[in-house]
C-alpha atoms as a PDB file:
ATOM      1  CA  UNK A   1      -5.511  22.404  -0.547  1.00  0.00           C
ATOM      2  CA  UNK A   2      -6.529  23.801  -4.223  1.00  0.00           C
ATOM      3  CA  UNK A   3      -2.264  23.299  -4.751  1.00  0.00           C
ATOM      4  CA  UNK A   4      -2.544  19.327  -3.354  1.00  0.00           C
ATOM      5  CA  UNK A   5      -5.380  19.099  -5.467  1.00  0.00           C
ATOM      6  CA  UNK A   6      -3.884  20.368  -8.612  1.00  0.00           C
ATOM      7  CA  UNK A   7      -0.577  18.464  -8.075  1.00  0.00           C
ATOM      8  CA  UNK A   8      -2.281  15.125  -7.625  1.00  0.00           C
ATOM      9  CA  UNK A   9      -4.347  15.847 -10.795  1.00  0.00           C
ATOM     10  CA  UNK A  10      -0.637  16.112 -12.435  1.00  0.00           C
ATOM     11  CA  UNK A  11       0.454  12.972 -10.965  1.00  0.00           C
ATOM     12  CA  UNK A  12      -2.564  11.147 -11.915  1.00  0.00           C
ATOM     13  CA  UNK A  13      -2.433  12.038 -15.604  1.00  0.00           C
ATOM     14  CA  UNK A  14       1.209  10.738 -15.660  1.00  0.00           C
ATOM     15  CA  UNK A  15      -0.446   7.730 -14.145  1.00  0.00           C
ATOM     16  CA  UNK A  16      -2.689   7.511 -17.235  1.00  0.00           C
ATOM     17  CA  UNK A  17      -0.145   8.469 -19.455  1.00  0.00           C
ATOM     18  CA  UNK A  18       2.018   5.340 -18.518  1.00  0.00           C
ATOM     19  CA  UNK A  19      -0.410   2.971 -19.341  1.00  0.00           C
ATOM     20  CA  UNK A  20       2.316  -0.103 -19.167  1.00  0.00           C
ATOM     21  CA  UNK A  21       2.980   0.755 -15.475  1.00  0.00           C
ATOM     22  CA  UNK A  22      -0.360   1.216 -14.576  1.00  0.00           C
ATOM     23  CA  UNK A  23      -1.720  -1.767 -15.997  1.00  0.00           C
ATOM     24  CA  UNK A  24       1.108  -3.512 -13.945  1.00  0.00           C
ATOM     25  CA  UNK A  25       0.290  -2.361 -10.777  1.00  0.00           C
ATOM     26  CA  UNK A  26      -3.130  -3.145 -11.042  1.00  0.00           C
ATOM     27  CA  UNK A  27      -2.738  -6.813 -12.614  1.00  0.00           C
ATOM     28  CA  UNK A  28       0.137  -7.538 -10.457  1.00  0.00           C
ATOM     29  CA  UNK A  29      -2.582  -8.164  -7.223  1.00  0.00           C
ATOM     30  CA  UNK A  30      -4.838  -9.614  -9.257  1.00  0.00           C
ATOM     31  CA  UNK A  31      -2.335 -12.490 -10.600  1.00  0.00           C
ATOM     32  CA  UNK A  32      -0.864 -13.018  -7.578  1.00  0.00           C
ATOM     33  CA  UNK A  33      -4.253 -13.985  -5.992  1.00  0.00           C
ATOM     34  CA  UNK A  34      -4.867 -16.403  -8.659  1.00  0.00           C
ATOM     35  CA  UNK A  35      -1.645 -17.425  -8.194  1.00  0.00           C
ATOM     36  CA  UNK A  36      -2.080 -18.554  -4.466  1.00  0.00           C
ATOM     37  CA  UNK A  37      -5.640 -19.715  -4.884  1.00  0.00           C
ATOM     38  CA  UNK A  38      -5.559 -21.881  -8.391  1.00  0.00           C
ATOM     39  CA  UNK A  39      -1.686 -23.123  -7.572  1.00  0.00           C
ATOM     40  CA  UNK A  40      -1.108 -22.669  -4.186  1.00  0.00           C
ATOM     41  CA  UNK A  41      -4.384 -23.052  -2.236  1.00  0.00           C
ATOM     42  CA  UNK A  42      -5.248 -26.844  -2.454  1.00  0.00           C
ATOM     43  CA  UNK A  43      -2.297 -27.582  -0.593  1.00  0.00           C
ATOM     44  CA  UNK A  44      -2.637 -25.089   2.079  1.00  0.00           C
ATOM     45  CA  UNK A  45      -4.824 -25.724   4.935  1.00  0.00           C
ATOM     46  CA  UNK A  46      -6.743 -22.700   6.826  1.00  0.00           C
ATOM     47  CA  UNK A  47     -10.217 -24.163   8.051  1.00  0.00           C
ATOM     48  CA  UNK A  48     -11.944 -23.463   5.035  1.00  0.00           C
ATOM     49  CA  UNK A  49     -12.070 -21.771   1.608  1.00  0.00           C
ATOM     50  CA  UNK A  50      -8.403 -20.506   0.730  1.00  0.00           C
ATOM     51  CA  UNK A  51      -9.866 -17.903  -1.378  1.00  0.00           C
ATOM     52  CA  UNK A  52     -11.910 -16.612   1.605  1.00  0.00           C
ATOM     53  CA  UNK A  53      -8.056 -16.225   3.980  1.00  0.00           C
ATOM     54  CA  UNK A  54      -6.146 -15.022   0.621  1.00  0.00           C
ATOM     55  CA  UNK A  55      -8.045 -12.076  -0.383  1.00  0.00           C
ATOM     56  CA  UNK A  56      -7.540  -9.766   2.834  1.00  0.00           C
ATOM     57  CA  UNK A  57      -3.686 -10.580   2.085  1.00  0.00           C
ATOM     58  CA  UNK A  58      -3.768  -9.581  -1.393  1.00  0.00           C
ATOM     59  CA  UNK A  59      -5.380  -5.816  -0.195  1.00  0.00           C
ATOM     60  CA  UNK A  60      -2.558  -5.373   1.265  1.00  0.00           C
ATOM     61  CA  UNK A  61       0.077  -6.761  -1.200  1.00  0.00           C
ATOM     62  CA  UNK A  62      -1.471  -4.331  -3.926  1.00  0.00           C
ATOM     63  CA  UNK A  63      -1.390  -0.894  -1.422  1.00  0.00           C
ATOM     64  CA  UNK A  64       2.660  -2.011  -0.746  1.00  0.00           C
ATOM     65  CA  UNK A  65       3.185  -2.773  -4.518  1.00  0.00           C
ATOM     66  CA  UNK A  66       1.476   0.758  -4.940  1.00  0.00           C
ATOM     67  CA  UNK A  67       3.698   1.973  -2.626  1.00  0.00           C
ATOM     68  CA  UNK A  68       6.425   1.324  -5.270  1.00  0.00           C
ATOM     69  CA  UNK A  69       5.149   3.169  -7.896  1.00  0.00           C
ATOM     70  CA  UNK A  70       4.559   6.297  -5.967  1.00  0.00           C
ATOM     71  CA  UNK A  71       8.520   6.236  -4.619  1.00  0.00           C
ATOM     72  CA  UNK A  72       9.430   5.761  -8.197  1.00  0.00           C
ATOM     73  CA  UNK A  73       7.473   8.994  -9.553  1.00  0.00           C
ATOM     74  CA  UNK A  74       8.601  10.875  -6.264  1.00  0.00           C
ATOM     75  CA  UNK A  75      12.219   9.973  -6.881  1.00  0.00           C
ATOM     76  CA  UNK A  76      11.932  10.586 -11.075  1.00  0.00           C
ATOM     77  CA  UNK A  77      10.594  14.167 -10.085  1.00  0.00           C
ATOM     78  CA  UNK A  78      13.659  14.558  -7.897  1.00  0.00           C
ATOM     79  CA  UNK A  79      16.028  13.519 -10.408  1.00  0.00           C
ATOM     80  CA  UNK A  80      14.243  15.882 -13.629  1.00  0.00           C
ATOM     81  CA  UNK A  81      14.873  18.800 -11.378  1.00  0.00           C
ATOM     82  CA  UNK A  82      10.973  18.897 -11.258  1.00  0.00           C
ATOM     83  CA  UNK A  83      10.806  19.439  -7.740  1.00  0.00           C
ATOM     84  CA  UNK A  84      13.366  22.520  -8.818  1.00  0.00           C
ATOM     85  CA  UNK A  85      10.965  23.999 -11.376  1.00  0.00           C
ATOM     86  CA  UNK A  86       7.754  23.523  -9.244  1.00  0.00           C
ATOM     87  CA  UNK A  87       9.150  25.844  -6.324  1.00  0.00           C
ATOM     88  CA  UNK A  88      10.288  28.383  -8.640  1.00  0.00           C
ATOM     89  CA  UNK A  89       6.599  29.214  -9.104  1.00  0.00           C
ATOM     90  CA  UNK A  90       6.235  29.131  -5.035  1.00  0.00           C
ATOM     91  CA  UNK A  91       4.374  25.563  -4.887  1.00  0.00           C
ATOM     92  CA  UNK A  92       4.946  24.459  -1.372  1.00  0.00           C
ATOM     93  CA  UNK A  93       6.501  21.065  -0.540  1.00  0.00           C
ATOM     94  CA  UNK A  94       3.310  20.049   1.217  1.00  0.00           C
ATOM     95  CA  UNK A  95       1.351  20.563  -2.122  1.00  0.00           C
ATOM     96  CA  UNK A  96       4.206  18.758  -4.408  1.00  0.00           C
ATOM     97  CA  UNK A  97       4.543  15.427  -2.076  1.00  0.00           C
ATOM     98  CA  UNK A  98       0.663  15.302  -0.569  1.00  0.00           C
ATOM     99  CA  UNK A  99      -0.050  15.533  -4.743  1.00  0.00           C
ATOM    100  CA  UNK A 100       2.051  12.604  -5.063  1.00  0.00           C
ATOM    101  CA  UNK A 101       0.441  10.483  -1.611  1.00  0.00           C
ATOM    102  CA  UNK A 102      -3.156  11.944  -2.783  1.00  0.00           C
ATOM    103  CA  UNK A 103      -2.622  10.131  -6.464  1.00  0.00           C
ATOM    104  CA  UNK A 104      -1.126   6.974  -4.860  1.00  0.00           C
ATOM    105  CA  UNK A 105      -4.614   6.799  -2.584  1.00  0.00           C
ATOM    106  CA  UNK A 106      -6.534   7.143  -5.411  1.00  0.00           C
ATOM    107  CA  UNK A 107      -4.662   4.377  -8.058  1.00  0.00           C
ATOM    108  CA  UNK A 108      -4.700   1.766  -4.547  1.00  0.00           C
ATOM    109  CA  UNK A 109      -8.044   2.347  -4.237  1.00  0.00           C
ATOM    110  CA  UNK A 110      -8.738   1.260  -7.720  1.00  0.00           C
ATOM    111  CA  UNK A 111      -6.881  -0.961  -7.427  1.00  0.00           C
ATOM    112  CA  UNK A 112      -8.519  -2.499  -4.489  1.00  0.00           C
ATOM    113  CA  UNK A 113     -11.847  -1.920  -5.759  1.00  0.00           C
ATOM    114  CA  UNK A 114     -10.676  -4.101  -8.939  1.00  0.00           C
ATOM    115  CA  UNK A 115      -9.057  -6.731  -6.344  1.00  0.00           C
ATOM    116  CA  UNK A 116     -12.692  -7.046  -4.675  1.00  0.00           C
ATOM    117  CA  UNK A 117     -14.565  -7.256  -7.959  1.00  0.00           C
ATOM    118  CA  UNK A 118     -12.019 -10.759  -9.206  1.00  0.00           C
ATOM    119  CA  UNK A 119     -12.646 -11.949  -5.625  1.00  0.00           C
ATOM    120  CA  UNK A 120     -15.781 -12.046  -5.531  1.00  0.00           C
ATOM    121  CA  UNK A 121     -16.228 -14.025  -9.355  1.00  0.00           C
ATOM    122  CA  UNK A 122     -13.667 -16.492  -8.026  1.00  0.00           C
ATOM    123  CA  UNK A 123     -15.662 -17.566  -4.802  1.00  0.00           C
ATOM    124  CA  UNK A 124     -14.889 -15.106  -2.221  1.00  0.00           C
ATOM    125  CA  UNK A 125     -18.053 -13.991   0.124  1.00  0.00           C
ATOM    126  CA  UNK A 126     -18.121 -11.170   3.108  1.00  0.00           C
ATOM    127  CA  UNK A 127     -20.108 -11.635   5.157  1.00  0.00           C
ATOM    128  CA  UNK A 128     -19.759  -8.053   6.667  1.00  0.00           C
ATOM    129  CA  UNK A 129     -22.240  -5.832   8.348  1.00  0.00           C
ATOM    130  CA  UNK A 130     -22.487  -2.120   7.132  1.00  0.00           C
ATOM    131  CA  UNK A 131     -20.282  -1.140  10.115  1.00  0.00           C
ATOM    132  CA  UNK A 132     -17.656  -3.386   9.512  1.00  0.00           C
ATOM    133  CA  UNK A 133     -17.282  -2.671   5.487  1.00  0.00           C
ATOM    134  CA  UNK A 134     -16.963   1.534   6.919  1.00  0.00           C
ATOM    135  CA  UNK A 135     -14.347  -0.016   9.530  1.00  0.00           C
ATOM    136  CA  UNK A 136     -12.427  -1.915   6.800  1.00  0.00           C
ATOM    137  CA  UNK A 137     -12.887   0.809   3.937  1.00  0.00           C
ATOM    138  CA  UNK A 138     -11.245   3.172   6.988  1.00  0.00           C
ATOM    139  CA  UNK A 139      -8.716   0.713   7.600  1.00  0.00           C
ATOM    140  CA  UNK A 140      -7.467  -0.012   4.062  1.00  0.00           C
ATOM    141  CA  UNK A 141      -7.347   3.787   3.345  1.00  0.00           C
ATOM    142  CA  UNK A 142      -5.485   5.035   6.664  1.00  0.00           C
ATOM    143  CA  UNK A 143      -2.877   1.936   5.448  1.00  0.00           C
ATOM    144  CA  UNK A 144      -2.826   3.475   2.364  1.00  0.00           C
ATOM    145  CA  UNK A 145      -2.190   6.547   3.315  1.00  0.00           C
ATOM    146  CA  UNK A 146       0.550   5.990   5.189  1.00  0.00           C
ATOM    147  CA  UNK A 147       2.693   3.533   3.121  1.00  0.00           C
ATOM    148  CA  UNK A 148       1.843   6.114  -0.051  1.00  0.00           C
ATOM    149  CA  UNK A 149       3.900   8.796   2.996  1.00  0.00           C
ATOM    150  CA  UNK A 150       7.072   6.069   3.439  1.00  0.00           C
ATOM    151  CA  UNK A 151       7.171   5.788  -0.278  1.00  0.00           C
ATOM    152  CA  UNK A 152       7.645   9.441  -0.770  1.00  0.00           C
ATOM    153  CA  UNK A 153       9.997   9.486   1.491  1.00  0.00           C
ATOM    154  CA  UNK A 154      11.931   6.622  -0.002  1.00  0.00           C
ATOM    155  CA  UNK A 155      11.745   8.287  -3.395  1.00  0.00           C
ATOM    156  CA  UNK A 156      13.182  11.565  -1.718  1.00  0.00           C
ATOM    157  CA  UNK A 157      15.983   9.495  -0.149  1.00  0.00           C
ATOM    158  CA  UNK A 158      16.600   7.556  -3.906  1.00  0.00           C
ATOM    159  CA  UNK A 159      19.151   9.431  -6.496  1.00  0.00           C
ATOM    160  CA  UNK A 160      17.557   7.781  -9.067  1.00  0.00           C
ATOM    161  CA  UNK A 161      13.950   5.586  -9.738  1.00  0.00           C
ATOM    162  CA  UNK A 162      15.639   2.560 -10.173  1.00  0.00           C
ATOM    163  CA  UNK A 163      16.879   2.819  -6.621  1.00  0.00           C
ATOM    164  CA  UNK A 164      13.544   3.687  -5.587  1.00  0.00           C
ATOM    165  CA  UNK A 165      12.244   0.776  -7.024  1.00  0.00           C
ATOM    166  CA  UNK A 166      14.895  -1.003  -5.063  1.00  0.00           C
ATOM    167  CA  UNK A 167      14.617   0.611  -1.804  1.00  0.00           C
ATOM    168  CA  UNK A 168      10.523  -0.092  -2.061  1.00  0.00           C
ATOM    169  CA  UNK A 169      10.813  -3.651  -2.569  1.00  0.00           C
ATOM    170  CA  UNK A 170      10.787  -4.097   0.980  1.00  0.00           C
ATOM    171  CA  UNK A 171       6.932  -2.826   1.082  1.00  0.00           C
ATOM    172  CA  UNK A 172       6.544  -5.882  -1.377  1.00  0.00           C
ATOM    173  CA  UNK A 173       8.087  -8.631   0.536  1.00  0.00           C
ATOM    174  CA  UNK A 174       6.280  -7.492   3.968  1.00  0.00           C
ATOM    175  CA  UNK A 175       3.172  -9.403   3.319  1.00  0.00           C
ATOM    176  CA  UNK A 176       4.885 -12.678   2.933  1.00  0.00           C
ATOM    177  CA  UNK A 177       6.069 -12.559   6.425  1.00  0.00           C
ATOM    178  CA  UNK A 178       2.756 -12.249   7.178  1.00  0.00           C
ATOM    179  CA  UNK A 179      -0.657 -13.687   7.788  1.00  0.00           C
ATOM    180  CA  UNK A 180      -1.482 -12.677   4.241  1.00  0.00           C
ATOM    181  CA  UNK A 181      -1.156 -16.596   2.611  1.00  0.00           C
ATOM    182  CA  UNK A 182      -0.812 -18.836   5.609  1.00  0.00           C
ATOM    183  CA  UNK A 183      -1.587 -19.220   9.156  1.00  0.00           C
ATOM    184  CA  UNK A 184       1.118 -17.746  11.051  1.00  0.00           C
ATOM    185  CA  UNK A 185       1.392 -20.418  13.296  1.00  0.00           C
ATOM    186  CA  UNK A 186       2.643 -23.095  10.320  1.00  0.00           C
ATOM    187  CA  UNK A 187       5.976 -21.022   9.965  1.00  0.00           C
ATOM    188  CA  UNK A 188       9.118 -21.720  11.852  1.00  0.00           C
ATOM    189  CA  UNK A 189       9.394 -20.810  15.683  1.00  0.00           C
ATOM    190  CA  UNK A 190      12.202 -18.468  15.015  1.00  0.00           C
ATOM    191  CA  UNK A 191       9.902 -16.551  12.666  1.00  0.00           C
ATOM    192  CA  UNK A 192       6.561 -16.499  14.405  1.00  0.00           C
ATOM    193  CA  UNK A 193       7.157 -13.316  16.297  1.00  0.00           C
ATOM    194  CA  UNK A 194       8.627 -11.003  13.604  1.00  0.00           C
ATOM    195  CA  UNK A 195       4.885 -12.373  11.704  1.00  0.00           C
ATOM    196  CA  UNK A 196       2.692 -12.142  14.357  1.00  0.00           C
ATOM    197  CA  UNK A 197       3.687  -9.115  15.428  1.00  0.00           C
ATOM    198  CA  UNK A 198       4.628  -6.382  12.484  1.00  0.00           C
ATOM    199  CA  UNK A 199       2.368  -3.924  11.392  1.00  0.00           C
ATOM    200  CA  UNK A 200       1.239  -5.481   7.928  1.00  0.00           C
ATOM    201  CA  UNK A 201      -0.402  -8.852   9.851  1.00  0.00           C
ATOM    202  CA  UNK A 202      -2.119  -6.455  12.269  1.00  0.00           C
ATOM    203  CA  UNK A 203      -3.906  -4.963   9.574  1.00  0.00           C
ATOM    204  CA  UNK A 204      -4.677  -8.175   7.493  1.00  0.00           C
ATOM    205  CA  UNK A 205      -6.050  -9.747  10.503  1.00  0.00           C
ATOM    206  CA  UNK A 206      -8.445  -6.716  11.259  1.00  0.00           C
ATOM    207  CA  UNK A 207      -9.498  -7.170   7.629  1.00  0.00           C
ATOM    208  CA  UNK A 208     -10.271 -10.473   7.549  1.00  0.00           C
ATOM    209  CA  UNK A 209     -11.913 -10.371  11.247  1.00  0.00           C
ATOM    210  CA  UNK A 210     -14.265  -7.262   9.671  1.00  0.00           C
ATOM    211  CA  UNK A 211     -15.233  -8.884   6.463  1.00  0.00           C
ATOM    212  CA  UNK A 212     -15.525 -12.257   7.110  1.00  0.00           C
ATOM    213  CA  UNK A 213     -17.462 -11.299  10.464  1.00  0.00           C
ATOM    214  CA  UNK A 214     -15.242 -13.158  13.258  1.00  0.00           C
ATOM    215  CA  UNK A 215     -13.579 -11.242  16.410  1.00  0.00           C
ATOM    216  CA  UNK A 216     -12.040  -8.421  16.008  1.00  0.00           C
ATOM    217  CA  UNK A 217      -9.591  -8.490  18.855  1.00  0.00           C
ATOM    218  CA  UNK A 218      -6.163  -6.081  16.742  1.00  0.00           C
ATOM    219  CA  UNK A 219      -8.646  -3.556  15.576  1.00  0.00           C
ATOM    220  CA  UNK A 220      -6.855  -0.261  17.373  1.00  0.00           C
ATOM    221  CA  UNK A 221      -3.613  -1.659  17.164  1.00  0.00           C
ATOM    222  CA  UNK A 222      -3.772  -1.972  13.578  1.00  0.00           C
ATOM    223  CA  UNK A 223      -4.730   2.051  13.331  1.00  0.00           C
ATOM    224  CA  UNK A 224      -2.338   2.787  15.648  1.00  0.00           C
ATOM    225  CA  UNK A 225       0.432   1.323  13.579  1.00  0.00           C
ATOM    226  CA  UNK A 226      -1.030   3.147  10.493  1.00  0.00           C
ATOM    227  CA  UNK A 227      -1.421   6.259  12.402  1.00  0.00           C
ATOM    228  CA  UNK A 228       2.612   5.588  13.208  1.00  0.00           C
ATOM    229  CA  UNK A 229       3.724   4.539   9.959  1.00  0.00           C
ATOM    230  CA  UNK A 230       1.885   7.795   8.431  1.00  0.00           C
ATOM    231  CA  UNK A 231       3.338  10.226  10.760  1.00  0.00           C
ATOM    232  CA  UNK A 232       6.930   8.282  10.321  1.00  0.00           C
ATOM    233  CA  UNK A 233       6.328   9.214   6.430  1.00  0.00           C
ATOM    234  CA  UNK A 234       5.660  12.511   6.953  1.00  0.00           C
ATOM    235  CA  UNK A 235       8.112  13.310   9.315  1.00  0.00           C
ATOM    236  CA  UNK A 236      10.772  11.669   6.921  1.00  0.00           C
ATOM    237  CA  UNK A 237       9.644  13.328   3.658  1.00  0.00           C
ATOM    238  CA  UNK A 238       9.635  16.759   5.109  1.00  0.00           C
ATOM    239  CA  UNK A 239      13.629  16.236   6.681  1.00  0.00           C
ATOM    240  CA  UNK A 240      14.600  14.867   3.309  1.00  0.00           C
ATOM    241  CA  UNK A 241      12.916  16.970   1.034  1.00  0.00           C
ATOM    242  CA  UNK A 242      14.510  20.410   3.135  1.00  0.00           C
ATOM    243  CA  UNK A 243      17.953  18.045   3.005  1.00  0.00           C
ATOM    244  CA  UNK A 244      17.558  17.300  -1.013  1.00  0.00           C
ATOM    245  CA  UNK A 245      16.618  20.941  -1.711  1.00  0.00           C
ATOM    246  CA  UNK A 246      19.568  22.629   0.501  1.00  0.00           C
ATOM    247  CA  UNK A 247      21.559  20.670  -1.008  1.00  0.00           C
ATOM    248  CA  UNK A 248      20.207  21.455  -4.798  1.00  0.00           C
END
């Protein structure tokens, strides 16, 4: 643990360091929510506010464009041999990727907490009990958690951090097909299913059920899928960081 700890110290001071990157990743959220609620929302009908569907989408669109940045420094690590000089002083590979997942937590959580704090000056109200805010702090972090897992993994499987960036784009576009900015039931037949029924529109829906106090009826399978997702992650950054390092 003291090894995780130190390593995500390391990871985020580079953070910090880059203060271009970081400043994208956390505006990035932030304009795309104004984005959909200024442009966007007068034209899109959801039985009331816009602002009040939008916002639970836009939690998740910053933890998968997080998820970008931590496959880039993962893979940028990789390809400055790093990784290389890290194990020569006997750092285990749990300590070198769970530094990298346990900084990506903590800049989505910022992040998030910075999301909340625009929402709320542009018009957005909870109306959560204590309970549900624990349930849907729990639920943003266990999603966290596990796409900051895939993204190490994808930076493991990257040669470079350009192809990183690349291969995490994906975690980008998954919202759209989503709940996150309109009623799933106003896209085309063919691609209801694929939105209803993905991991990313389980989770905004359990969000948006816990703070804006309606039914929470996809509550455990949204942890299940993060629960899956995060053990996917692990499971694939462990086989490709024993496959990178044989190979090294």
């Amino acid at each position: 643990m003291s090894e995780v700890l130190v390593m995500a110290g390391r990871s985020v001071r580079l953070s910090l360091r880059a203060g271009d990157a970081l400043i994208t990743a956390l505006a990035l959220p932030i304009m795309m929510m104004l984005l959909f609620v200024y442009f966007f929302g007068g034209a899109i009908e959801t039985g009331g506010p816009y602002v009040q569907h939008v916002v639970p989408g836009v939690l998740v669109l910053c933890a998968a464009y997080g998820a970008g940045t931590t496959a880039m420094s993962v893979a940028n690590d990789m390809a400055e041999a790093v990784m290389d000089r890290l194990r020569s002083l006997d750092v285990s590979a749990t300590a070198l990727l769970g530094g990298h997942v346990a900084a990506s937590v903590v800049r989505n959580l910022a992040a998030t907490v910075l999301v909340f704090a625009v929402a709320f000056a542009i018009g957005f109200r909870p109306v959560a009990s204590p309970g549900d805010w624990l349930l849907a702090a729990a639920l943003i972090a266990a999603f966290v958690t596990a796409m900051s897992w895939l993204a190490a993994a994808i930076g493991l499987l990257a040669r470079t951090p350009e192809a990183a960036s690349g291969y995490a784009f994906v975690f980008a576009f998954l919202p759209y097909p989503s709940s996150a900015f309109v009623p799933v039931e106003t896209m085309p037949g063919w691609l209801q299913a694929f939105a209803a029924g993905q991991p990313l529109t389980q989770v905004i829906d359990s969000m948006r059920a816990l703070l804006l106090d309606r039914p929470v009826t996809v509550l455990g399978a949204a942890f299940v899928w993060c629960v899956a997702l995060g053990l996917a992650g692990v499971a694939a950054a462990a086989a490709l960081y024993r496959l990178r390092v044989k190979r090294a």
